[in-house]
N, C-alpha and C. Protein backbone atom coordinates (compact mmCIF):
# COMPACT_ATOMS: atom_id res chain seq x y z
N UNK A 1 7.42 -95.71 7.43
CA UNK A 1 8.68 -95.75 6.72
C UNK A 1 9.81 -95.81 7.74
N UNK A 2 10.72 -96.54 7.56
CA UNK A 2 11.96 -96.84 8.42
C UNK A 2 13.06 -95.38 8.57
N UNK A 3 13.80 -95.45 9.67
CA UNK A 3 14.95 -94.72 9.06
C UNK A 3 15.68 -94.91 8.23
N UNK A 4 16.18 -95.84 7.74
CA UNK A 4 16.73 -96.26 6.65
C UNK A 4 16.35 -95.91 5.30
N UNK A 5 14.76 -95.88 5.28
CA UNK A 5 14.76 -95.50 3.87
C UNK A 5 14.29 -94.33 3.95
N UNK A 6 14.07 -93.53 5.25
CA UNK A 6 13.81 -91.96 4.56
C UNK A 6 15.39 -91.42 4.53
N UNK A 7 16.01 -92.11 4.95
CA UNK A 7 17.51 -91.17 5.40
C UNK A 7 18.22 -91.89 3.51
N UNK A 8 17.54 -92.83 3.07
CA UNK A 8 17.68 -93.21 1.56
C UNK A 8 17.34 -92.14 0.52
N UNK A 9 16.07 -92.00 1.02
CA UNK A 9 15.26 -90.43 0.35
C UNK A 9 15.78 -89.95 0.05
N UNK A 10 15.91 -89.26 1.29
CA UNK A 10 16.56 -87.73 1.26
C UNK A 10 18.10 -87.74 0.65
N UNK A 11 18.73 -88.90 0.93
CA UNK A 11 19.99 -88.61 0.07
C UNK A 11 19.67 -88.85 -1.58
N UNK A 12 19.07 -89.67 -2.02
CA UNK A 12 18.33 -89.92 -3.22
C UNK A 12 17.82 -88.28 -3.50
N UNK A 13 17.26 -87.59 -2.91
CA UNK A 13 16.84 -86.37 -2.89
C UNK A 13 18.00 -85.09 -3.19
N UNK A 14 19.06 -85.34 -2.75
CA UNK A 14 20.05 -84.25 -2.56
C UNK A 14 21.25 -84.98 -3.94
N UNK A 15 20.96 -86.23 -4.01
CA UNK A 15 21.43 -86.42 -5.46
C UNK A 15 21.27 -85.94 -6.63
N UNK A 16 19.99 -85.87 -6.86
CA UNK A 16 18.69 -85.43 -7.65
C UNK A 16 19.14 -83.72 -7.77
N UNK A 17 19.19 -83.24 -6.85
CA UNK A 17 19.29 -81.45 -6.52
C UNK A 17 21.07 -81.70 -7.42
N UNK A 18 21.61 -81.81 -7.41
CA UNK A 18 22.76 -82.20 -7.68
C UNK A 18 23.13 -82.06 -9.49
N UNK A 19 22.09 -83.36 -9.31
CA UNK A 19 22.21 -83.59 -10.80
C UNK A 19 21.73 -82.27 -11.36
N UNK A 20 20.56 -82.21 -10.96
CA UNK A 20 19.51 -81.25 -11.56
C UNK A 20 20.14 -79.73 -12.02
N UNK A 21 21.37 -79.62 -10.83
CA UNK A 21 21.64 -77.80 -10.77
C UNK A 21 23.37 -78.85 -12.74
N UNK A 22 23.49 -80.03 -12.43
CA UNK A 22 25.15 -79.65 -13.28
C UNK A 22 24.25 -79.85 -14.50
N UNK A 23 22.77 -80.25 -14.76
CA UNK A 23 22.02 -80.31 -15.84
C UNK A 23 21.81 -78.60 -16.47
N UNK A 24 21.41 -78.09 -15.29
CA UNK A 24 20.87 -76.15 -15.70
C UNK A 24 22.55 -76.08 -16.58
N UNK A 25 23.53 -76.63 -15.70
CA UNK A 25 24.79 -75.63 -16.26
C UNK A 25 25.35 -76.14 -17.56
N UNK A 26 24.85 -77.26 -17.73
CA UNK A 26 24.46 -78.03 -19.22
C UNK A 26 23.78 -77.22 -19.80
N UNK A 27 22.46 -76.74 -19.95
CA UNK A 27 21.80 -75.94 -20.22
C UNK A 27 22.18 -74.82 -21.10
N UNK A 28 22.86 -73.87 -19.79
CA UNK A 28 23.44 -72.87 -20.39
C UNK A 28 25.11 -72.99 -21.15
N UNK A 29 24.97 -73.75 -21.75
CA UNK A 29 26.41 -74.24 -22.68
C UNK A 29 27.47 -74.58 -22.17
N UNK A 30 27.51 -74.42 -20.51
CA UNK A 30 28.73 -74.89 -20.09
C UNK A 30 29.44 -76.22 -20.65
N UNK A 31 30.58 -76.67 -20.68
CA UNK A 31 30.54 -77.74 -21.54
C UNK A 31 30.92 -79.34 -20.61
N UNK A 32 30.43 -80.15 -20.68
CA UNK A 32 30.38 -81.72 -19.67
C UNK A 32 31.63 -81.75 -18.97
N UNK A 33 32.83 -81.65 -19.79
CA UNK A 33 34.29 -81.78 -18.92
C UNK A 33 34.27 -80.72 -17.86
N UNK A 34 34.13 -79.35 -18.02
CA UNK A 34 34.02 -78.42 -16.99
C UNK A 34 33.24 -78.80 -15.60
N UNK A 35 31.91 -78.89 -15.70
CA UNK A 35 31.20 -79.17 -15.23
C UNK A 35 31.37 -80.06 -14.41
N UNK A 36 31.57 -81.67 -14.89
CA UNK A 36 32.37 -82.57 -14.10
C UNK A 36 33.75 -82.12 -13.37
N UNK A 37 34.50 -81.58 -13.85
CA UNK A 37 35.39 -80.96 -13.15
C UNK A 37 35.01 -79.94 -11.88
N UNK A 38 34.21 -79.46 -11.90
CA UNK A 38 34.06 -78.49 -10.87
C UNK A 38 33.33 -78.86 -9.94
N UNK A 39 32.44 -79.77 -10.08
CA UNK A 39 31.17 -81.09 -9.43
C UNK A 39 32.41 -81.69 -8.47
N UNK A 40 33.43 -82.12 -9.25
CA UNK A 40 34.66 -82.95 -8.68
C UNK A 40 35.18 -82.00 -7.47
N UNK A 41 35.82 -80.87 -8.23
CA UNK A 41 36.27 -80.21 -6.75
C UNK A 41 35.65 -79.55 -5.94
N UNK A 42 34.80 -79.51 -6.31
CA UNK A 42 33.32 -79.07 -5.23
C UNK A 42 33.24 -80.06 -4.37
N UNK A 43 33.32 -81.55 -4.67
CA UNK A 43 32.95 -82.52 -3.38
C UNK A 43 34.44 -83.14 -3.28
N UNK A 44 35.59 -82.59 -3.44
CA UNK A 44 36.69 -82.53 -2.67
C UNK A 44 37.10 -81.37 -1.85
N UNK A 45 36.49 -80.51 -2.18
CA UNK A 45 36.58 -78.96 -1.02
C UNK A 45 35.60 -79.38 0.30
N UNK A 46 34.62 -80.05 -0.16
CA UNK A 46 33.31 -80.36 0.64
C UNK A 46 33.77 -81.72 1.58
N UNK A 47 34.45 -82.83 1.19
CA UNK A 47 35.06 -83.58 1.86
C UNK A 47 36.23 -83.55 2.92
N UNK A 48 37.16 -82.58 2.12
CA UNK A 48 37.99 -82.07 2.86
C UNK A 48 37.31 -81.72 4.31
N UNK A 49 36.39 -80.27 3.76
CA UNK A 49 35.67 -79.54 5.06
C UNK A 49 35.32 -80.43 6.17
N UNK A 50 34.60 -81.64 5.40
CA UNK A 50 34.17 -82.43 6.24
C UNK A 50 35.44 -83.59 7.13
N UNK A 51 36.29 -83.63 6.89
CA UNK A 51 37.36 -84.97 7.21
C UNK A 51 37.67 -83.75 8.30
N UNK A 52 38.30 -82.33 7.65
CA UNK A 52 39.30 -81.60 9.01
C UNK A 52 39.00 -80.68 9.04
N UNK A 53 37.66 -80.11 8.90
CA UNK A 53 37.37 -79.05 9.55
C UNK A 53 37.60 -77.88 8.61
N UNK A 54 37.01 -76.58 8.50
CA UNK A 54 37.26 -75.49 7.17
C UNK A 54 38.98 -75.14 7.46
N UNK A 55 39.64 -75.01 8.55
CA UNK A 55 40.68 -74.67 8.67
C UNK A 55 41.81 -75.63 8.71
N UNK A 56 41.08 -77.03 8.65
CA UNK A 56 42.15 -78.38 8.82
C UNK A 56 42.81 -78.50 7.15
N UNK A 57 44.04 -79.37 7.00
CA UNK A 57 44.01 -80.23 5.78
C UNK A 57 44.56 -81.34 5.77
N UNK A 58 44.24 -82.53 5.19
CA UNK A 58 44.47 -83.39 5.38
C UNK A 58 45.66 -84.16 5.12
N UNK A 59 46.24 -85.07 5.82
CA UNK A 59 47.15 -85.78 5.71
C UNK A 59 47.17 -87.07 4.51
N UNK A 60 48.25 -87.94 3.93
CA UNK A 60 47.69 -88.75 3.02
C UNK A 60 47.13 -89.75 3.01
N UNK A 61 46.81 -89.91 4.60
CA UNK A 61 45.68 -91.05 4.56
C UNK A 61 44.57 -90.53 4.75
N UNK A 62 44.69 -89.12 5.31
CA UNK A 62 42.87 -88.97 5.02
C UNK A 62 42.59 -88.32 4.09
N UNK A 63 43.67 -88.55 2.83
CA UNK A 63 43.61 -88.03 1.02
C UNK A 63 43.01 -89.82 0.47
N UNK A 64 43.45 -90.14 1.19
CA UNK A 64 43.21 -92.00 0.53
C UNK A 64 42.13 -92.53 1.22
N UNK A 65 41.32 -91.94 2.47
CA UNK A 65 39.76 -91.97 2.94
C UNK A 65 39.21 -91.40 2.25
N UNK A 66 39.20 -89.95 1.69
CA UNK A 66 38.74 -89.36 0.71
C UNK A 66 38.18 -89.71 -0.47
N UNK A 67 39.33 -90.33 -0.82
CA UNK A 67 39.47 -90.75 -2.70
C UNK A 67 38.43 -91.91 -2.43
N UNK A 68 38.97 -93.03 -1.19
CA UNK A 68 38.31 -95.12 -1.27
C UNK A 68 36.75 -94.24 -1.29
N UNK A 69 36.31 -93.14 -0.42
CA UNK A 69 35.01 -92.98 -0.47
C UNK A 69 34.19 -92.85 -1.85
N UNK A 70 34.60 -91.86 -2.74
CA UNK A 70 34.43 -91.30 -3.69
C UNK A 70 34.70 -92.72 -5.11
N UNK A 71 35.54 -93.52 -4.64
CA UNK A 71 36.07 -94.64 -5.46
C UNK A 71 34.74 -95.76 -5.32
N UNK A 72 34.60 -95.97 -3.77
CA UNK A 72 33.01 -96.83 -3.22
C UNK A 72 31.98 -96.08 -4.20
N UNK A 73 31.45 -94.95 -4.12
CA UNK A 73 30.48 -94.03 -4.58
C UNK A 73 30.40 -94.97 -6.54
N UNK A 74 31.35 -94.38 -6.93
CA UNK A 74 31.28 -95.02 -8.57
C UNK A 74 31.19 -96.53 -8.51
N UNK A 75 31.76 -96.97 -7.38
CA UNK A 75 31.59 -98.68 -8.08
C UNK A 75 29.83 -99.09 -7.69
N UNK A 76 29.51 -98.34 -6.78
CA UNK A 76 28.01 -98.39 -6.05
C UNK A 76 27.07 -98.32 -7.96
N UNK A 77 26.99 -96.80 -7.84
CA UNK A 77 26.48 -96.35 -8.82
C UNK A 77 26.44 -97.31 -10.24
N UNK A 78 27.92 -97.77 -10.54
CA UNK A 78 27.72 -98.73 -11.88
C UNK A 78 27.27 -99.97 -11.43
N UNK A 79 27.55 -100.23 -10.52
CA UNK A 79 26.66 -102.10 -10.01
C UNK A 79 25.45 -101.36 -9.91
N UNK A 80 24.23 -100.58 -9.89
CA UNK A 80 23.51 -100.00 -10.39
C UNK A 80 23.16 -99.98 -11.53
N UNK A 81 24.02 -99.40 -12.64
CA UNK A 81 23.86 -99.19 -13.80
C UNK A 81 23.76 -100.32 -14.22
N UNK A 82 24.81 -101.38 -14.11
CA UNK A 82 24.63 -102.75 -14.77
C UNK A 82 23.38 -103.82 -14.39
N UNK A 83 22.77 -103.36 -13.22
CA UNK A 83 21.85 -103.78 -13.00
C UNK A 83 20.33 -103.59 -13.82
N UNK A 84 19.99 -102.29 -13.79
CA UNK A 84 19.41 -101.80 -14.95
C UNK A 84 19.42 -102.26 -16.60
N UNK A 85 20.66 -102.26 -16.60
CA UNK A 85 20.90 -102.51 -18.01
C UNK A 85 20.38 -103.70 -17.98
N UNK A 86 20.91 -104.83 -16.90
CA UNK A 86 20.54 -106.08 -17.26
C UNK A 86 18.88 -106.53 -16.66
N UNK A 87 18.65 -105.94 -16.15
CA UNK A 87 16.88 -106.23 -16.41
C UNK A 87 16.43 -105.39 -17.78
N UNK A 88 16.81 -104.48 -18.12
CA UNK A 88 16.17 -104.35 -19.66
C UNK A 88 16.35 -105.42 -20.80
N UNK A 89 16.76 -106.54 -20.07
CA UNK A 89 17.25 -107.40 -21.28
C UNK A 89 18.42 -106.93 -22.52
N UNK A 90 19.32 -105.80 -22.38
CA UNK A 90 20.25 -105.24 -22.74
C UNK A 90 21.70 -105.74 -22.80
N UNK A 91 22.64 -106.12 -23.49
CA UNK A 91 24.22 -106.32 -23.09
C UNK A 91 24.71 -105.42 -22.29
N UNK A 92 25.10 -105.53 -21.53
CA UNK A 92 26.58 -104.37 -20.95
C UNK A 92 27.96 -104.41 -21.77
N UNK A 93 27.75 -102.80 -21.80
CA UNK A 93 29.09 -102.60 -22.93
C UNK A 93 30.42 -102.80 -22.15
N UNK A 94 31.32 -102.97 -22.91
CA UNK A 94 32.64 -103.22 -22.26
C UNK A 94 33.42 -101.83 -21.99
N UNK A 95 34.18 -101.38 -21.34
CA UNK A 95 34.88 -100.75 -21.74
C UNK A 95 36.11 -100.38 -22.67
């Protein structure tokens, strides 16, 4: 196996852990908007950490590295989704 696709894995892997823990908090009645909300500032506290450091904060371009990342991330994911959809022989809904 390449580096490429175990270093695919394992992020595929830590996605998965991800999903899995905002599913438990589904579970226990928390309700989807919360949840997404806190998922959200969880990996903007976590980005932050990561751009400047636990004691840094960032300036507004590395608020707008932040965001294009997180902005890449969803368009990734739905060219995904639409992909799927369209090998099931399925329409893609519009928004």
């Amino acid at each position: 196996m390449s580096d490429k696709t175990e270093q695919l894995a394992e992020f595929t892997a830590l996605v998965e852990r991800f999903v899995q823990l905002a599913n438990e908090m589904k579970g226990a009645g928390k309700p989807l908007p919360m949840i997404n909300a806190a998922l959200m500032s969880a990996s903007a506290t976590y980005g932050t950490y990561v751009a400047a450091g636990n004691d840094g904060c960032l300036r507004p371009s590395g608020v707008d590295k932040v965001v294009d990342a997180y902005r890449n991330q969803v368009i990734k994911i739905q060219e995904l989704k639409r992909q799927t959809i369209h090998s099931e022989g399925k329409d893609i809904p519009t928004e």
